[in-house]
Protein backbone atom coordinates (compact mmCIF):
# COMPACT_ATOMS: atom_id res chain seq x y z
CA UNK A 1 7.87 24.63 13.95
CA UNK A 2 7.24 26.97 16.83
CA UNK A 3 8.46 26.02 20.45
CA UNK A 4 4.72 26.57 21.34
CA UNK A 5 3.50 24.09 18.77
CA UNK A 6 6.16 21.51 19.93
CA UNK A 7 4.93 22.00 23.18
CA UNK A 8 1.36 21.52 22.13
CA UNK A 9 1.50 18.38 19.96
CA UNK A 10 3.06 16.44 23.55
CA UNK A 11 0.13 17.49 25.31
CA UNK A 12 -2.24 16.60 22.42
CA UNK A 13 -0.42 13.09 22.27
CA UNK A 14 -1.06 12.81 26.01
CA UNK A 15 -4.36 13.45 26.17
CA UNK A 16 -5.17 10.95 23.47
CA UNK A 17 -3.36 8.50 25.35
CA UNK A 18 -5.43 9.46 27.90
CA UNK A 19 -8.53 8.61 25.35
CA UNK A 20 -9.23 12.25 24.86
CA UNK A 21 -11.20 12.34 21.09
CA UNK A 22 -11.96 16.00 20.52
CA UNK A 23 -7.59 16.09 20.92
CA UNK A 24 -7.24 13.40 17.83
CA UNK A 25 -9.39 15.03 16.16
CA UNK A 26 -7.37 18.10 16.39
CA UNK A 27 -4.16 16.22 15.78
CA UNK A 28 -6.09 14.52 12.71
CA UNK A 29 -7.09 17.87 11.04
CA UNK A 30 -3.60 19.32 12.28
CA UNK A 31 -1.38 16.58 10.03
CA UNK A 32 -4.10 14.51 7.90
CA UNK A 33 -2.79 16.46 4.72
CA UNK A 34 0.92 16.03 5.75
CA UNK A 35 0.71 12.19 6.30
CA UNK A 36 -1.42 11.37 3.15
CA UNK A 37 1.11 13.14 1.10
CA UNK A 38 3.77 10.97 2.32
CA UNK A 39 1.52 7.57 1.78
CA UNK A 40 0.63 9.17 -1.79
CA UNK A 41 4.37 9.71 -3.08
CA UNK A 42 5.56 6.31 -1.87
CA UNK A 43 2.28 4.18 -3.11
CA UNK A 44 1.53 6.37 -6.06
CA UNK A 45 -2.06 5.68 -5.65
CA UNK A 46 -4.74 7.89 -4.06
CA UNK A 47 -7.02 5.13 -2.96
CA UNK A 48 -4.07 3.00 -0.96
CA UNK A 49 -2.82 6.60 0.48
CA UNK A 50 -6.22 7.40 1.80
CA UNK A 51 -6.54 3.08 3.32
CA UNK A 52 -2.83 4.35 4.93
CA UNK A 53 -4.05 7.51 6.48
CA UNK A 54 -6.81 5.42 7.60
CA UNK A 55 -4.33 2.78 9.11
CA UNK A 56 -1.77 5.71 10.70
CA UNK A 57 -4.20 7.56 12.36
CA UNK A 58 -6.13 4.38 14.03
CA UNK A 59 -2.21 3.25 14.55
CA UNK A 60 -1.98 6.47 16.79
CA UNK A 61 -4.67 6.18 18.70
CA UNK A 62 -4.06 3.04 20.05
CA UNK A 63 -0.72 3.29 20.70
CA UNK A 64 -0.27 7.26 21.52
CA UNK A 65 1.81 6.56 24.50
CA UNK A 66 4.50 4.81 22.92
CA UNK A 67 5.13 8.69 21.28
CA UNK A 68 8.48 9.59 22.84
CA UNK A 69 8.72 13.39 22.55
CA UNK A 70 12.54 13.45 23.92
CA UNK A 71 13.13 11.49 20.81
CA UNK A 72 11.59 13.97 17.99
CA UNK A 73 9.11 15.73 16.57
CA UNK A 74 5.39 14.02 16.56
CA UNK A 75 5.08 15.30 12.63
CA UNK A 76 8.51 13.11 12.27
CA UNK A 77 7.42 10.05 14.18
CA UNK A 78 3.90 10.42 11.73
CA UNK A 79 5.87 10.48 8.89
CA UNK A 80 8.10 8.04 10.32
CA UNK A 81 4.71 5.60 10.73
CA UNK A 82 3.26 6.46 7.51
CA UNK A 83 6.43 5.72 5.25
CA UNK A 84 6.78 2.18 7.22
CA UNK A 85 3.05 1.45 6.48
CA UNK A 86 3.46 2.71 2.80
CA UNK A 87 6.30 0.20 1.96
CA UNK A 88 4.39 -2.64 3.69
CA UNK A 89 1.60 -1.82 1.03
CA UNK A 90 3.73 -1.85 -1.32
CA UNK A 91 5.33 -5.52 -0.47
CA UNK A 92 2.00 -6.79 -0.04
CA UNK A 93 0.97 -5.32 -3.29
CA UNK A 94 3.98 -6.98 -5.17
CA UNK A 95 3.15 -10.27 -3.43
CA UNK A 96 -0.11 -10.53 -4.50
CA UNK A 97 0.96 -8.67 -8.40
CA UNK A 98 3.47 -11.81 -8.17
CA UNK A 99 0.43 -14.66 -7.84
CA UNK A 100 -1.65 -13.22 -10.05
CA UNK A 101 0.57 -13.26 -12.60
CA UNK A 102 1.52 -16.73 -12.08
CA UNK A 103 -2.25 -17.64 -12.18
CA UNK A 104 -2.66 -15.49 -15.70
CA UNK A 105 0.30 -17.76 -16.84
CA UNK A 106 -1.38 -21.17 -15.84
CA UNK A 107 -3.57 -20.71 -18.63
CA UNK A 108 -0.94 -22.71 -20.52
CA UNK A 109 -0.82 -25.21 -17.34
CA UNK A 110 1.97 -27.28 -18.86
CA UNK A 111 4.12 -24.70 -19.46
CA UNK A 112 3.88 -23.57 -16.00
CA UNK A 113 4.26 -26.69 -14.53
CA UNK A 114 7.33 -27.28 -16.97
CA UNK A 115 9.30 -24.04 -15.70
CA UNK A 116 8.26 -24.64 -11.89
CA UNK A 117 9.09 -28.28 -12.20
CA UNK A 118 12.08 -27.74 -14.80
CA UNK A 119 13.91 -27.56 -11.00
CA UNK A 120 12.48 -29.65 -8.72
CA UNK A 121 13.03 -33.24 -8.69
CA UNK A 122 10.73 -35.59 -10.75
CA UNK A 123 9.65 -37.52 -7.35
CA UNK A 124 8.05 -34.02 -6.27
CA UNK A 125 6.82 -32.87 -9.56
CA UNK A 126 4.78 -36.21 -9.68
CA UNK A 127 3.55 -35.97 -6.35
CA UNK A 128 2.29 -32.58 -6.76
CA UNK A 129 0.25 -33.96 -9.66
CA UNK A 130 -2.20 -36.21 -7.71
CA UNK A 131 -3.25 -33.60 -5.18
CA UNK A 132 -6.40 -31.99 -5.58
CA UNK A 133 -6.27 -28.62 -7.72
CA UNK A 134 -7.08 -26.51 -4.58
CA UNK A 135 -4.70 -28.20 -2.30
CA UNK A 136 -2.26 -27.79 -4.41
CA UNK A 137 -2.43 -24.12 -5.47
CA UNK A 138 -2.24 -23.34 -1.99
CA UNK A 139 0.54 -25.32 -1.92
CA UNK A 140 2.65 -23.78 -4.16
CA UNK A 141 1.75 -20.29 -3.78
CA UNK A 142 2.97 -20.56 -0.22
CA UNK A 143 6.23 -23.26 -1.02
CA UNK A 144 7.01 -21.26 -4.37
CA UNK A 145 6.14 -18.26 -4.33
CA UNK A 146 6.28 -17.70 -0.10
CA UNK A 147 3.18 -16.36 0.37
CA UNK A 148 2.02 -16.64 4.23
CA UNK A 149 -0.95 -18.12 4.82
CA UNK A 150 -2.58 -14.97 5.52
CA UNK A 151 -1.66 -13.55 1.95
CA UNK A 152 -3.22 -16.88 0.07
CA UNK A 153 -6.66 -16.54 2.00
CA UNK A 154 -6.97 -12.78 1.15
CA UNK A 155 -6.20 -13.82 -2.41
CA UNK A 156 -8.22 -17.02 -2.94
CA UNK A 157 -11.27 -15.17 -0.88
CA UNK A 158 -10.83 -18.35 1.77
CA UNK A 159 -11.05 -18.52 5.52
CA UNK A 160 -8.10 -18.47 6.78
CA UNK A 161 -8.91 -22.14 8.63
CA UNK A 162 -9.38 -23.59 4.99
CA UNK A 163 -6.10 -22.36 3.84
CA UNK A 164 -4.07 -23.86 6.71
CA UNK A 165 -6.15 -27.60 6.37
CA UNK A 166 -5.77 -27.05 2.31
CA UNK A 167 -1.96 -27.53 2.94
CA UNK A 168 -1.57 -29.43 5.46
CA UNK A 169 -3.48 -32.15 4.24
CA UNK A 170 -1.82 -31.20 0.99
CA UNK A 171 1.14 -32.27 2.73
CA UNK A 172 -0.24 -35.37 4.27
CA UNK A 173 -0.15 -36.43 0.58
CA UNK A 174 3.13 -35.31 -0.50
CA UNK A 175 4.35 -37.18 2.63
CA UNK A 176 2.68 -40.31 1.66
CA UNK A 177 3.73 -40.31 -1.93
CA UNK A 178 7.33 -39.73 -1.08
CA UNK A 179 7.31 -42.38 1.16
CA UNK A 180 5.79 -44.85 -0.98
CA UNK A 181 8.17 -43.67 -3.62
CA UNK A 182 11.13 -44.23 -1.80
CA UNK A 183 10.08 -47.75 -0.62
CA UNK A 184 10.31 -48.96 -4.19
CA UNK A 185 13.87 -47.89 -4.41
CA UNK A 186 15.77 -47.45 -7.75
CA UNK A 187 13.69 -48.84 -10.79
């Protein structure tokens, strides 16, 4: 890369911090093809690598001033941005490949419940058995499989609000039923 161009891409950066959108759209058309190549070859998937670009280039225009020219290139901070948002695709990809297999396998429900509960104590396993089915697949996709809240309502297609009351009263229960269980001592 020329000196010039160097040059040029910290005064485009500054004038889009600056709110300037004629100089995004240069920088856009100047490295669109650069950082969709990089969101392509980690995601392997056109359609993600174009919702990446997407996210990168709305990622630099709201933040444009935290680019630090004394500390590289802007095409390696892009790439920089675009690999870190590629990955996190790719986790959140695998999280929600993970549920949906699980939910494929509870088609044999017992089974399931045998190799989830094969572990967990037999106080628990019964406990999860009275809640309600929606309480407690929210329930266990975020205790055993650790998917945040966030994650389950984007899977489920549920307000965030319902997920969060799902398991807490969820909870409630568990509490209850533990506590009642535990009262009657060793049988």
């Amino acid at each position: 890369m020329a000196r010039t161009d160097v040059l040029d891409d910290r005064l485009l950066m500054r004038r889009i911090a600056a709110g300037d959108r004629a100089a995004f759209h240069d920088l856009y058309e100047r490295y669109v093809d650069l950082v969709y190549s990089m969101a392509l070859k980690v995601v392997q998937d056109p359609a993600a690598a174009e919702d990446i670009v997407q996210d990168v280039f709305l990622r630099i225009w709201q933040r444009a001033n935290q680019f630090d020219a004394s500390r590289g290139r802007l095409a390696t901070w892009l790439l920089s941005i675009t690999r870190n948002r590629a990955i996190d695709v790719l986790r959140q990809q695998n999280r929600q490949r993970i549920a949906a297999d699980a939910f494929d396998e509870r088609r044999d429900d017992h089974a399931l419940a045998a190799h989830w509960y094969a572990e967990r104590d037999e106080t628990v396993h019964l406990s999860l058995e009275i809640l309600p089915p929606e309480q407690r697949r929210c329930i266990e996709l975020a205790f055993f499989y650790g998917l945040t809240h966030q994650d389950i309502a984007a899977m489920l297609g549920l307000p965030l609000g319902t997920v969060k009351s799902r398991i807490r009263l969820g909870m409630r229960k568990l509490q209850a039923a533990l506590r009642e269980e535990q009262s009657k001592g060793p049988t």
